[in-house]
C-alpha atoms as a PDB file:
ATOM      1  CA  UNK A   1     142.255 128.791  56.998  1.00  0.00           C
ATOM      2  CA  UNK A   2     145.259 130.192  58.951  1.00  0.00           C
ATOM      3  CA  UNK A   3     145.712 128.274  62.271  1.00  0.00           C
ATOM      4  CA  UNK A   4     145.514 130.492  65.036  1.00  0.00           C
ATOM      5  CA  UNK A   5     146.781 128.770  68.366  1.00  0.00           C
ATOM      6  CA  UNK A   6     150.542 130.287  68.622  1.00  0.00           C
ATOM      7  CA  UNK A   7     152.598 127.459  66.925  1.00  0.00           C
ATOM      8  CA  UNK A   8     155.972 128.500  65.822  1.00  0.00           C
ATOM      9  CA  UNK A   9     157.181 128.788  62.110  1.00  0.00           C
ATOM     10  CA  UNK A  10     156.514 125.975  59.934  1.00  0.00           C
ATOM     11  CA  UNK A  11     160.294 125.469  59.485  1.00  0.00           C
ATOM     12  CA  UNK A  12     160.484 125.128  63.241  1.00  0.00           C
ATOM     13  CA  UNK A  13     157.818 122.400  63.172  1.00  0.00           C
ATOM     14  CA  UNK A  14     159.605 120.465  60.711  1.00  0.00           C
ATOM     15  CA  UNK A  15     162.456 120.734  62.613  1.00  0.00           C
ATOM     16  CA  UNK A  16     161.261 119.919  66.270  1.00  0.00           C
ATOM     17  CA  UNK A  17     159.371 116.867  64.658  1.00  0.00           C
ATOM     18  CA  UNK A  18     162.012 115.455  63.085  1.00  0.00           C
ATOM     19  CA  UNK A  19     164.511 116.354  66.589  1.00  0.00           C
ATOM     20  CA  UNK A  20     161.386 113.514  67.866  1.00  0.00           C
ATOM     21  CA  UNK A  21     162.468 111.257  64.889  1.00  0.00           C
ATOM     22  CA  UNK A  22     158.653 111.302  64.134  1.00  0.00           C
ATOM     23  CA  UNK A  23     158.591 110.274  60.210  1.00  0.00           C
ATOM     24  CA  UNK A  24     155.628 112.423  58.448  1.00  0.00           C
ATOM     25  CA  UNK A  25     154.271 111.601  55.078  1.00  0.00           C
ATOM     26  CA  UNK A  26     155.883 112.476  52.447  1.00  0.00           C
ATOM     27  CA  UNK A  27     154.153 114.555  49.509  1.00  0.00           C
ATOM     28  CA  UNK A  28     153.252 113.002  46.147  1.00  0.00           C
ATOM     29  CA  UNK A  29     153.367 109.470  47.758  1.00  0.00           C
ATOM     30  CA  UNK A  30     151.323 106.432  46.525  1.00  0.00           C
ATOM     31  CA  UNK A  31     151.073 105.076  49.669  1.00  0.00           C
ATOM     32  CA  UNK A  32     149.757 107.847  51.888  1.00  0.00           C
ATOM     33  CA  UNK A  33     147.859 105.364  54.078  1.00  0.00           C
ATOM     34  CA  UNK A  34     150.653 103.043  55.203  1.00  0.00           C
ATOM     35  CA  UNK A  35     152.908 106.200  55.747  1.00  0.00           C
ATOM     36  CA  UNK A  36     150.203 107.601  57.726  1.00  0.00           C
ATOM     37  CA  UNK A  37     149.809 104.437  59.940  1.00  0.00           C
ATOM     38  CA  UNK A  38     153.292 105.035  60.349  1.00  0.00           C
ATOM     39  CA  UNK A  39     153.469 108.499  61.261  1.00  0.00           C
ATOM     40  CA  UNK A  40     150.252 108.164  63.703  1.00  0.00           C
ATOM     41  CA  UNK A  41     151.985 105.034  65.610  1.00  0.00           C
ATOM     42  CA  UNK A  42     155.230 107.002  66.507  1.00  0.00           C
ATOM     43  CA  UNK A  43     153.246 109.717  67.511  1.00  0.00           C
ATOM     44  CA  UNK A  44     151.321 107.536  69.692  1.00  0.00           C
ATOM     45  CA  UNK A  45     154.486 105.602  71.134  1.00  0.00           C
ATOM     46  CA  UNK A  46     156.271 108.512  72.226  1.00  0.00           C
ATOM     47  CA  UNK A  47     152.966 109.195  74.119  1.00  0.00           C
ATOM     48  CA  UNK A  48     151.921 106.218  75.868  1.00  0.00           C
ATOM     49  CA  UNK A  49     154.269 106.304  78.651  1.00  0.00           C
ATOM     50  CA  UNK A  50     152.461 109.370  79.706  1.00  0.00           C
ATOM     51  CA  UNK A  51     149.058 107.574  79.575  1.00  0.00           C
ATOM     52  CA  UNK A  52     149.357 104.659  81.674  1.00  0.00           C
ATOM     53  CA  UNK A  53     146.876 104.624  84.554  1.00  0.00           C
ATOM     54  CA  UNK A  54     145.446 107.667  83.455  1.00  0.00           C
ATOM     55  CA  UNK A  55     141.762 107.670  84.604  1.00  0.00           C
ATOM     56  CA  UNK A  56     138.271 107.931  81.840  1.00  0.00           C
ATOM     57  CA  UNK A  57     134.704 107.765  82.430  1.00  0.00           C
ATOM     58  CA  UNK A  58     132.973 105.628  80.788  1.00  0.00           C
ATOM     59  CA  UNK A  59     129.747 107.385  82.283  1.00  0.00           C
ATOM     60  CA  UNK A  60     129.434 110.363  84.796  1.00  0.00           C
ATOM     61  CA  UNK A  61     129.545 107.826  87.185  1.00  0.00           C
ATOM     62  CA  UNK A  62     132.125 105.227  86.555  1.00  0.00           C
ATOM     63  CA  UNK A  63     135.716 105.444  86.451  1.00  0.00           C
ATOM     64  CA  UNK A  64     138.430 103.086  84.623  1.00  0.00           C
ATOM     65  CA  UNK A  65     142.194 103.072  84.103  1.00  0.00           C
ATOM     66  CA  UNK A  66     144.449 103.115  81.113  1.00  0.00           C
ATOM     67  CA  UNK A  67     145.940 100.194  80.072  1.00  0.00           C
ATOM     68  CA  UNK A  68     149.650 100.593  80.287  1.00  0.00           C
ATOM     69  CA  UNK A  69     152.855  99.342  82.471  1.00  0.00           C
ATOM     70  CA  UNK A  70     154.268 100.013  85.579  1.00  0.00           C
ATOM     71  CA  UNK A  71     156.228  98.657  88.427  1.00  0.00           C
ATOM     72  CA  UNK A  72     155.606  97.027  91.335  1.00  0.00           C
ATOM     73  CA  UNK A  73     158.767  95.841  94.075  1.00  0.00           C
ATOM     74  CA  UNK A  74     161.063  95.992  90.972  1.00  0.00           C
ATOM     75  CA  UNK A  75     158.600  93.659  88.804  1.00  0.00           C
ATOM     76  CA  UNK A  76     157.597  95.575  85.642  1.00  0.00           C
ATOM     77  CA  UNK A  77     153.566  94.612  85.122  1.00  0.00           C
ATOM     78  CA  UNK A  78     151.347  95.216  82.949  1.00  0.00           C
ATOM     79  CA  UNK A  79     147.573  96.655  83.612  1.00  0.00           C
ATOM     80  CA  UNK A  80     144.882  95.260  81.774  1.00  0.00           C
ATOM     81  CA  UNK A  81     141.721  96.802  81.975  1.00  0.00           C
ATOM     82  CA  UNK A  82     139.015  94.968  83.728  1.00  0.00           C
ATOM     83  CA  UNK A  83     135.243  96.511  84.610  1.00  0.00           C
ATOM     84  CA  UNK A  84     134.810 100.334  85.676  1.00  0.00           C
ATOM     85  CA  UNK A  85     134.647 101.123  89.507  1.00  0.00           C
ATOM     86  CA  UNK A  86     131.385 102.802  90.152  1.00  0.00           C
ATOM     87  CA  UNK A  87     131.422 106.455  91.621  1.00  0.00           C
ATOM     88  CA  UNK A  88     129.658 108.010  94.365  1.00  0.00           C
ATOM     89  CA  UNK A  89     127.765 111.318  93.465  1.00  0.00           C
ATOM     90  CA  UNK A  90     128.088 114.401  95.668  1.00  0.00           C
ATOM     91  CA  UNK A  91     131.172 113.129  97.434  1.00  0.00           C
ATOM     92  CA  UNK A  92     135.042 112.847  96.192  1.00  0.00           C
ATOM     93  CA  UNK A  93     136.065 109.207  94.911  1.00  0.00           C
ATOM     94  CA  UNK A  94     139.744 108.082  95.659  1.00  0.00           C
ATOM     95  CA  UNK A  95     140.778 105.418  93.176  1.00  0.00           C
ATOM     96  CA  UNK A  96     143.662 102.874  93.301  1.00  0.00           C
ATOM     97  CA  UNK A  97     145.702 100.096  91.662  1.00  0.00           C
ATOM     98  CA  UNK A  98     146.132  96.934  94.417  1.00  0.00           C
ATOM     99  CA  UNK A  99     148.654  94.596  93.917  1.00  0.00           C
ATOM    100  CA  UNK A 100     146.132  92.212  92.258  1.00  0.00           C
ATOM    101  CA  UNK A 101     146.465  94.456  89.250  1.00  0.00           C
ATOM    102  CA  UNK A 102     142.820  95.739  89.331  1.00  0.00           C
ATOM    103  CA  UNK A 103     141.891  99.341  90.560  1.00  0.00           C
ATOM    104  CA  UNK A 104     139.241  99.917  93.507  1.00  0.00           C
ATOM    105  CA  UNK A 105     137.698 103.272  94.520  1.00  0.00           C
ATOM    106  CA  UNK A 106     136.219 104.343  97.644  1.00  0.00           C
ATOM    107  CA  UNK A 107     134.752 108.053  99.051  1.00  0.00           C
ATOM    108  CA  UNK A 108     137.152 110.407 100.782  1.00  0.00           C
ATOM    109  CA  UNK A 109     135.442 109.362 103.890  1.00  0.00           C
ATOM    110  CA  UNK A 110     136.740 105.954 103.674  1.00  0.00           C
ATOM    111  CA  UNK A 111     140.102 107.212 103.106  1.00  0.00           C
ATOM    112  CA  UNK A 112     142.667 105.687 100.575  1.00  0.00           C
ATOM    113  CA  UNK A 113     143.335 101.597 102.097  1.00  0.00           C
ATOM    114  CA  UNK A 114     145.357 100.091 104.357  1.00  0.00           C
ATOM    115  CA  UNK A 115     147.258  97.686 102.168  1.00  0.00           C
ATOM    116  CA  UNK A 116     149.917  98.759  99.286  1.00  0.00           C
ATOM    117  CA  UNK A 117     148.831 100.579  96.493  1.00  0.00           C
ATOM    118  CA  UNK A 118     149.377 103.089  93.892  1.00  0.00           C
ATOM    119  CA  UNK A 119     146.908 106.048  93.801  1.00  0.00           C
ATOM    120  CA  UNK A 120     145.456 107.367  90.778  1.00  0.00           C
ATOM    121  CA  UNK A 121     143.431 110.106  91.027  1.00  0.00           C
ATOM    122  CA  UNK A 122     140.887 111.515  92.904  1.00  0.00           C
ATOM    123  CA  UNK A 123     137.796 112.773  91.371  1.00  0.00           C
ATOM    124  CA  UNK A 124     134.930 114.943  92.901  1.00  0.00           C
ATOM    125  CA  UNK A 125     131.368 114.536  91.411  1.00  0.00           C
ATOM    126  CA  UNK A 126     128.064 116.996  92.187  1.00  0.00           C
ATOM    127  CA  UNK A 127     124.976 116.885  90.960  1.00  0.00           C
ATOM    128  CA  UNK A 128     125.627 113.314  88.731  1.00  0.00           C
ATOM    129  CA  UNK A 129     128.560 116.361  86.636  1.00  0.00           C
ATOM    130  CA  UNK A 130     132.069 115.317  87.251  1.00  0.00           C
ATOM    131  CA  UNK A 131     133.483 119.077  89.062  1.00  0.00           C
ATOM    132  CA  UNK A 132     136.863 117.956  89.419  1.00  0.00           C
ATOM    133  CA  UNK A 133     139.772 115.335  88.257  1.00  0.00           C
ATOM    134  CA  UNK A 134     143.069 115.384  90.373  1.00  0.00           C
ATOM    135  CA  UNK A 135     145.818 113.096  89.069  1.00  0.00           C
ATOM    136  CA  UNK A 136     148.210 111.562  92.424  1.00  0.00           C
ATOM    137  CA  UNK A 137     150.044 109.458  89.777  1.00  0.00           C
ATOM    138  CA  UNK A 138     153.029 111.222  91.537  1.00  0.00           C
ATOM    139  CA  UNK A 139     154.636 107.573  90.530  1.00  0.00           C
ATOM    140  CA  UNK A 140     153.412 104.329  88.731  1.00  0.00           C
ATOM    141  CA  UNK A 141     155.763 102.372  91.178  1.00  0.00           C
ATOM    142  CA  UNK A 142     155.502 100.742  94.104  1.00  0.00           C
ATOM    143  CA  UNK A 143     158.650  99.505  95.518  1.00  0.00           C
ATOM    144  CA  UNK A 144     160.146  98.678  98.526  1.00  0.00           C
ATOM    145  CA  UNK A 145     159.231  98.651 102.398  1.00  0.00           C
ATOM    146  CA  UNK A 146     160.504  99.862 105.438  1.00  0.00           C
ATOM    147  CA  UNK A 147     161.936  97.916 107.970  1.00  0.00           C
ATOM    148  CA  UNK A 148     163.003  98.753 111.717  1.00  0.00           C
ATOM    149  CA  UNK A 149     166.079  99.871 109.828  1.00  0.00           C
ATOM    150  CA  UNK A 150     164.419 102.432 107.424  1.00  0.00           C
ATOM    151  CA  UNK A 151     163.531 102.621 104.138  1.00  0.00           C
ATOM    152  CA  UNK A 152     164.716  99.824 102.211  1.00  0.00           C
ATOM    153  CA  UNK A 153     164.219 101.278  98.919  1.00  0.00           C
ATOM    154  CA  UNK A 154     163.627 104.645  97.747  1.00  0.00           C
ATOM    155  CA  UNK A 155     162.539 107.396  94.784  1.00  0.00           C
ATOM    156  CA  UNK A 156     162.217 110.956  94.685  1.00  0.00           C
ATOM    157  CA  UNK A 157     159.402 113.007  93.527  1.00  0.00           C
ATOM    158  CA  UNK A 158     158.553 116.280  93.376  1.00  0.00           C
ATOM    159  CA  UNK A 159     155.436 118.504  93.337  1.00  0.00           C
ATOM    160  CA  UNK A 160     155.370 122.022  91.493  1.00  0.00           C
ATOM    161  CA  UNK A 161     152.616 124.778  92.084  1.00  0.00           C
ATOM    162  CA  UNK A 162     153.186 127.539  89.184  1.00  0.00           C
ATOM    163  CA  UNK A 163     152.589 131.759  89.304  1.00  0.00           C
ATOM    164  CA  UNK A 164     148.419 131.666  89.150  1.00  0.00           C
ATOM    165  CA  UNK A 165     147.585 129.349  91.641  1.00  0.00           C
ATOM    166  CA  UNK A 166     150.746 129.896  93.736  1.00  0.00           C
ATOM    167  CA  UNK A 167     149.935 133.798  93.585  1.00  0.00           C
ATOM    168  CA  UNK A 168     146.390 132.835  94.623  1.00  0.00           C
ATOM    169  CA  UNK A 169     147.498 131.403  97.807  1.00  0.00           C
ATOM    170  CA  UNK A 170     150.085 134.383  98.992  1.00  0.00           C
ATOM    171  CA  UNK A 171     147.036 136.174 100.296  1.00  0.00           C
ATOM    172  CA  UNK A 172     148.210 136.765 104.034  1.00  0.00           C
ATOM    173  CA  UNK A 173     145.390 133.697 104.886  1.00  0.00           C
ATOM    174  CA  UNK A 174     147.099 129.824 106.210  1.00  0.00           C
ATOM    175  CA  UNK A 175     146.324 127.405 102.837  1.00  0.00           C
ATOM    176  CA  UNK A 176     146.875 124.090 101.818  1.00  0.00           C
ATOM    177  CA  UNK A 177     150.156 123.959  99.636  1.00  0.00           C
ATOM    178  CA  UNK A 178     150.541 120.533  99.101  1.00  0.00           C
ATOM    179  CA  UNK A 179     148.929 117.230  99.950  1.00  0.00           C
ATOM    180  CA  UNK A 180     150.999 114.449 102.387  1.00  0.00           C
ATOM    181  CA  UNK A 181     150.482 111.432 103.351  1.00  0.00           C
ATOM    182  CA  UNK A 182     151.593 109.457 106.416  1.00  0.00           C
ATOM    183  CA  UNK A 183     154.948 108.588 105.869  1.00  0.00           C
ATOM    184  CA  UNK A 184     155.955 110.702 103.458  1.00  0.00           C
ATOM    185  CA  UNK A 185     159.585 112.239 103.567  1.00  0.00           C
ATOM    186  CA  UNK A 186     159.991 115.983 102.704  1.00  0.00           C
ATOM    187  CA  UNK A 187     163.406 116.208 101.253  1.00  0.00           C
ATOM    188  CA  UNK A 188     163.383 119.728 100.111  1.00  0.00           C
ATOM    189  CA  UNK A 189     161.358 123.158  99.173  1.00  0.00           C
ATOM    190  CA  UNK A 190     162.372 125.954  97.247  1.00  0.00           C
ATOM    191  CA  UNK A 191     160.209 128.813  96.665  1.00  0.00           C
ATOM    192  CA  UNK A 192     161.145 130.945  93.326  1.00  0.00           C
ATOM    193  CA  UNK A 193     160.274 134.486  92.754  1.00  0.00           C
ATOM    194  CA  UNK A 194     160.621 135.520  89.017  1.00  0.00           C
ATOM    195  CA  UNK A 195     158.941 138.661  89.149  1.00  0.00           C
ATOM    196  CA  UNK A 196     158.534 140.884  92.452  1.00  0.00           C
ATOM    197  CA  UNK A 197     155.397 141.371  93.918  1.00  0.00           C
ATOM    198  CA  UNK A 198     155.378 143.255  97.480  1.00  0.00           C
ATOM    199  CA  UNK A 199     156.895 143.158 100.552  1.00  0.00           C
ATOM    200  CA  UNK A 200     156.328 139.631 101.483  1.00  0.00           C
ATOM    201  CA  UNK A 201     158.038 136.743 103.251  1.00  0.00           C
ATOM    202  CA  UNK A 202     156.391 133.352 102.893  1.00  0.00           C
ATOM    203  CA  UNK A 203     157.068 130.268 105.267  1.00  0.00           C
ATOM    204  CA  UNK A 204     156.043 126.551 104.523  1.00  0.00           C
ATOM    205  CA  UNK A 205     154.953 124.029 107.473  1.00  0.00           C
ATOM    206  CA  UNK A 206     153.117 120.585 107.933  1.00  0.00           C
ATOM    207  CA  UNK A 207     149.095 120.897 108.363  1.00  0.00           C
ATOM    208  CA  UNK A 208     148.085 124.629 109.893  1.00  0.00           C
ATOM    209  CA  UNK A 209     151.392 125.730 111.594  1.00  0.00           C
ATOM    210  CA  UNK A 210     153.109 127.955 109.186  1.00  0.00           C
ATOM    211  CA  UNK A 211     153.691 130.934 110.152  1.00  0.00           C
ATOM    212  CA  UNK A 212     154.877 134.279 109.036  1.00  0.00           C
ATOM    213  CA  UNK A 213     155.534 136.155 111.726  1.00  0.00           C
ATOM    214  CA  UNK A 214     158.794 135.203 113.830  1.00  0.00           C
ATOM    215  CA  UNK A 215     160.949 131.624 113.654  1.00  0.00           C
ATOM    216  CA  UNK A 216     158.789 128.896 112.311  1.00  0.00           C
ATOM    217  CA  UNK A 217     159.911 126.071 114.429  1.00  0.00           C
ATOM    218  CA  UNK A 218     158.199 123.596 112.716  1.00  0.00           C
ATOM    219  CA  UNK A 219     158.735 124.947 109.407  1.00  0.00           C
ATOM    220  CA  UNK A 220     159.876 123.535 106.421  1.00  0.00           C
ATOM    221  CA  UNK A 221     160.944 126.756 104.505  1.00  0.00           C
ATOM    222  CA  UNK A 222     161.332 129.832 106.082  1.00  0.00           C
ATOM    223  CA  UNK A 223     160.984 133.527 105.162  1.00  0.00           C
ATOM    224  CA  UNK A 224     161.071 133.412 101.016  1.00  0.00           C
ATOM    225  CA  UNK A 225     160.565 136.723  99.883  1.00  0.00           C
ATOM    226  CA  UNK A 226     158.548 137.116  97.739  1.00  0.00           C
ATOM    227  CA  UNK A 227     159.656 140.406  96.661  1.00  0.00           C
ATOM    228  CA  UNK A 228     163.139 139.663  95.680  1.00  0.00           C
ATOM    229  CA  UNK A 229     163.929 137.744  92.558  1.00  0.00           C
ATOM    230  CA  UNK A 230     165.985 134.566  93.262  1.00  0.00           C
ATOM    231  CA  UNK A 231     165.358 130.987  94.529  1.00  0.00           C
ATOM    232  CA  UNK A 232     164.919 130.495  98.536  1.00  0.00           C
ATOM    233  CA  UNK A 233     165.568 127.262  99.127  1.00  0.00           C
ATOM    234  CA  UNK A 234     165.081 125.116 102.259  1.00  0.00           C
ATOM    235  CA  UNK A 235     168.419 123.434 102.223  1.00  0.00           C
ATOM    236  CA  UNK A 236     170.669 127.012 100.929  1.00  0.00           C
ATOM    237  CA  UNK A 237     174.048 126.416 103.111  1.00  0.00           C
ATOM    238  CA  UNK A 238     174.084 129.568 105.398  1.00  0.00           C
ATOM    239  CA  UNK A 239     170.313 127.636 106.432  1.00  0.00           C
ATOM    240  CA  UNK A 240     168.646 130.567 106.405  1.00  0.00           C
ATOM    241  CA  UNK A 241     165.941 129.752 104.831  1.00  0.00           C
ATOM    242  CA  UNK A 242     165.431 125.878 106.338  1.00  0.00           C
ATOM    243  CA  UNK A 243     162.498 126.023 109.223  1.00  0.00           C
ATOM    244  CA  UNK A 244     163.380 123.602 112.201  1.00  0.00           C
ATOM    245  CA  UNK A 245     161.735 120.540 110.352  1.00  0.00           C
ATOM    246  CA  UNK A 246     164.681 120.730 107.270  1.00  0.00           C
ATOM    247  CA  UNK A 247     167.360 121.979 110.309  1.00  0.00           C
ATOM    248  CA  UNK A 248     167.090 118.359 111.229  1.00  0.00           C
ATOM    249  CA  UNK A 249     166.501 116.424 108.295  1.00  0.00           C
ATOM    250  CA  UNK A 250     163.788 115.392 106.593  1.00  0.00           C
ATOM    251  CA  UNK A 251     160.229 115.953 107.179  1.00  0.00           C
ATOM    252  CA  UNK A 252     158.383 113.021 107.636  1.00  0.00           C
ATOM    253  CA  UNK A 253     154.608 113.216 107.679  1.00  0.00           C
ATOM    254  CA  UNK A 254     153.177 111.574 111.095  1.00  0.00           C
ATOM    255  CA  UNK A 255     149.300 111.949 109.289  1.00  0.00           C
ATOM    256  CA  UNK A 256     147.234 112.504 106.157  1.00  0.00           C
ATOM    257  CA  UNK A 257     147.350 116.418 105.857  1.00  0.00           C
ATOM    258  CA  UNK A 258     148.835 118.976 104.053  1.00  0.00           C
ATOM    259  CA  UNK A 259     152.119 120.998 103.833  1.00  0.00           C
ATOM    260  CA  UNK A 260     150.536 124.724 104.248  1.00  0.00           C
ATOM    261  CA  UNK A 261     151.950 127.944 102.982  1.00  0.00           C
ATOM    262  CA  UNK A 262     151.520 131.698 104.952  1.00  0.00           C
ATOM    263  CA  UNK A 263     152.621 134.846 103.321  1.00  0.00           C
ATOM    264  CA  UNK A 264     152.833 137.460 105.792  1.00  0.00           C
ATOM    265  CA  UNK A 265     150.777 140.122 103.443  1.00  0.00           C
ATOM    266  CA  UNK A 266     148.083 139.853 100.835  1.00  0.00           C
ATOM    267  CA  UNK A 267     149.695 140.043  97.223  1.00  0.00           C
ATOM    268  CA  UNK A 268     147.279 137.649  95.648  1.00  0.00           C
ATOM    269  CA  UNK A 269     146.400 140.501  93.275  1.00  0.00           C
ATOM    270  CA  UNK A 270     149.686 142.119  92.561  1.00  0.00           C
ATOM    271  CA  UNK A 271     152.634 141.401  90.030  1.00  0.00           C
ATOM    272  CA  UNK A 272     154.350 137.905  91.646  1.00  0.00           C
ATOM    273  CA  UNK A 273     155.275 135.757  89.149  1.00  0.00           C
ATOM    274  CA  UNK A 274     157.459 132.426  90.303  1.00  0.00           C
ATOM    275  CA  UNK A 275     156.659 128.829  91.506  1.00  0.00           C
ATOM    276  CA  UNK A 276     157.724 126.843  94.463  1.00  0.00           C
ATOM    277  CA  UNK A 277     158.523 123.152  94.443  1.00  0.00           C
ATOM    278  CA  UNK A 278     158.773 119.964  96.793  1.00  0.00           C
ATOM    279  CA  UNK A 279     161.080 117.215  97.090  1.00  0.00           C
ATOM    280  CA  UNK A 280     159.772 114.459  98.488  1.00  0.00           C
ATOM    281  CA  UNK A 281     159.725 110.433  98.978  1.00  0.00           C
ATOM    282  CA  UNK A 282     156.074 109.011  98.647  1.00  0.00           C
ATOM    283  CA  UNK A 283     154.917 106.767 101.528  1.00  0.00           C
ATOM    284  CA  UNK A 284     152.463 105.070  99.339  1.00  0.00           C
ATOM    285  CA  UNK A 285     155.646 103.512  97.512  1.00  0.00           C
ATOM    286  CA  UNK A 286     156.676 101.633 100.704  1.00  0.00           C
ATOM    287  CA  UNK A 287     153.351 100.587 102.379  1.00  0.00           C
END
């Protein structure tokens, strides 16, 4: 039976798995089973990285992590999974690695803790039915603190929204964009549009404050147009696009909220294509 899910020739197959250096078995040979073992371990090795405090259910309502390594003040450690953290139906579970090495959970009420952590996910439950899974493994570090001089230490990461959900949101209506935390330094935003899709301009701004008509003085990114191909970025050098936030720096989150987006007309239907993306420095890697 022909398989029918868009992979490319067979010759490019071959090719791109042996670019991996991913030995396959070989045809004809005696011992299929030990070259199979073979082929499935580098398969998996290439992949574990990837899966390392990735969250399962054991049941609807429990939660666990994936065993795996990560880093912690420089220290590389190993998790080890222990019991499953219980969830709480019809509410939205945050769940964590402490420094311990074990993970905890509590309900969005609660709020992610006090002490230093690494987030995992956070996972919404109705009804006893798992609705929804969202991964905040924006890391698998924690490292450094800050000091009355600053940060001591630092990384970068970055959060991408691509053309159907980013479309979704340039619908002339304030939305959530992406999720901050106290602490967290905005570095940069850039705001790409591939394909046109209607007199727009967009602006970016912490919590509800974006806005699309006039200067956005608390703005992050200001005026992307969303009806021009090109890239609009927050930190371009004639600073035309940079709201008052990026004019003086960074961005650094004074509360758990959201970085919003505002378009100033509703193209959530028309032909936008593009994606915007955000620098940033994660508090949660210098609590």
């Amino acid at each position: 039976m022909a398989h029918t899910n868009s992979y490319p020739s067979a010759a490019q197959v071959a090719a791109d798995i042996a670019a991996e250096e991913i030995e396959i078995v070989t045809d004809g040979n005696a011992a299929f089973i030990t070259e199979y073992n073979e082929e499935l371990w580098s398969v998996t090795k290439q992949t574990s990285p990837a899966r390392a405090l990735g969250i399962y259910f054991p049941t609807a309502l429990s939660a666990n992590a994936i065993e795996g390594y990560y880093e912690w003040d420089g220290e590389i450690k190993k998790f080890t999974a222990g019991a499953a953290v219980v969830l709480t139906n019809n509410d939205t579970n945050y769940i964590w690695l402490i420094e311990a090495g074990t993970i905890a959970t509590a309900v969005d009420g609660t709020g992610w803790p006090a002490v230093p952590h690494i987030k995992l996910a956070e996972v919404t439950i109705a009804g006893g039915v798992i609705t929804t899974v969202l991964d905040r493994r924006q890391s698998i570090v924690k490292s450094g603190s800050t000091t009355a001089s600053g940060l001591t230490k630092g990384m970068v990461a970055c959060k991408v929204l691509a053309s159907v959900q980013l479309k979704a949101l340039l619908n002339n209506v304030t939305n959530n964009l992406f999720a901050v935390n106290a602490g967290d330094e905005i570095l940069h935003m850039a705001f790409w549009t591939q394909t046109a899709g209607g007199a727009c301009l967009v602006d970016c701004g912490p919590d509800a404050t974006a806005r699309a008509a006039g200067a956005v003085t608390d703005g992050i990114l200001d005026g992307a147009d969303a009806n021009a191909t090109g890239v609009f970025s927050s930190d371009d050098v004639a600073g035309t696009y940079s709201g008052a936030q990026q004019d003086f720096g960074t961005f650094v989150a004074d509360a758990d909220g959201y970085i919003t987006i505002l378009s100033a007309a509703d193209i959530s239907a028309g032909a936008f294509v593009g994606k915007i993306v955000m620098y940033y420095i994660p508090a949660q890697n210098y609590a």
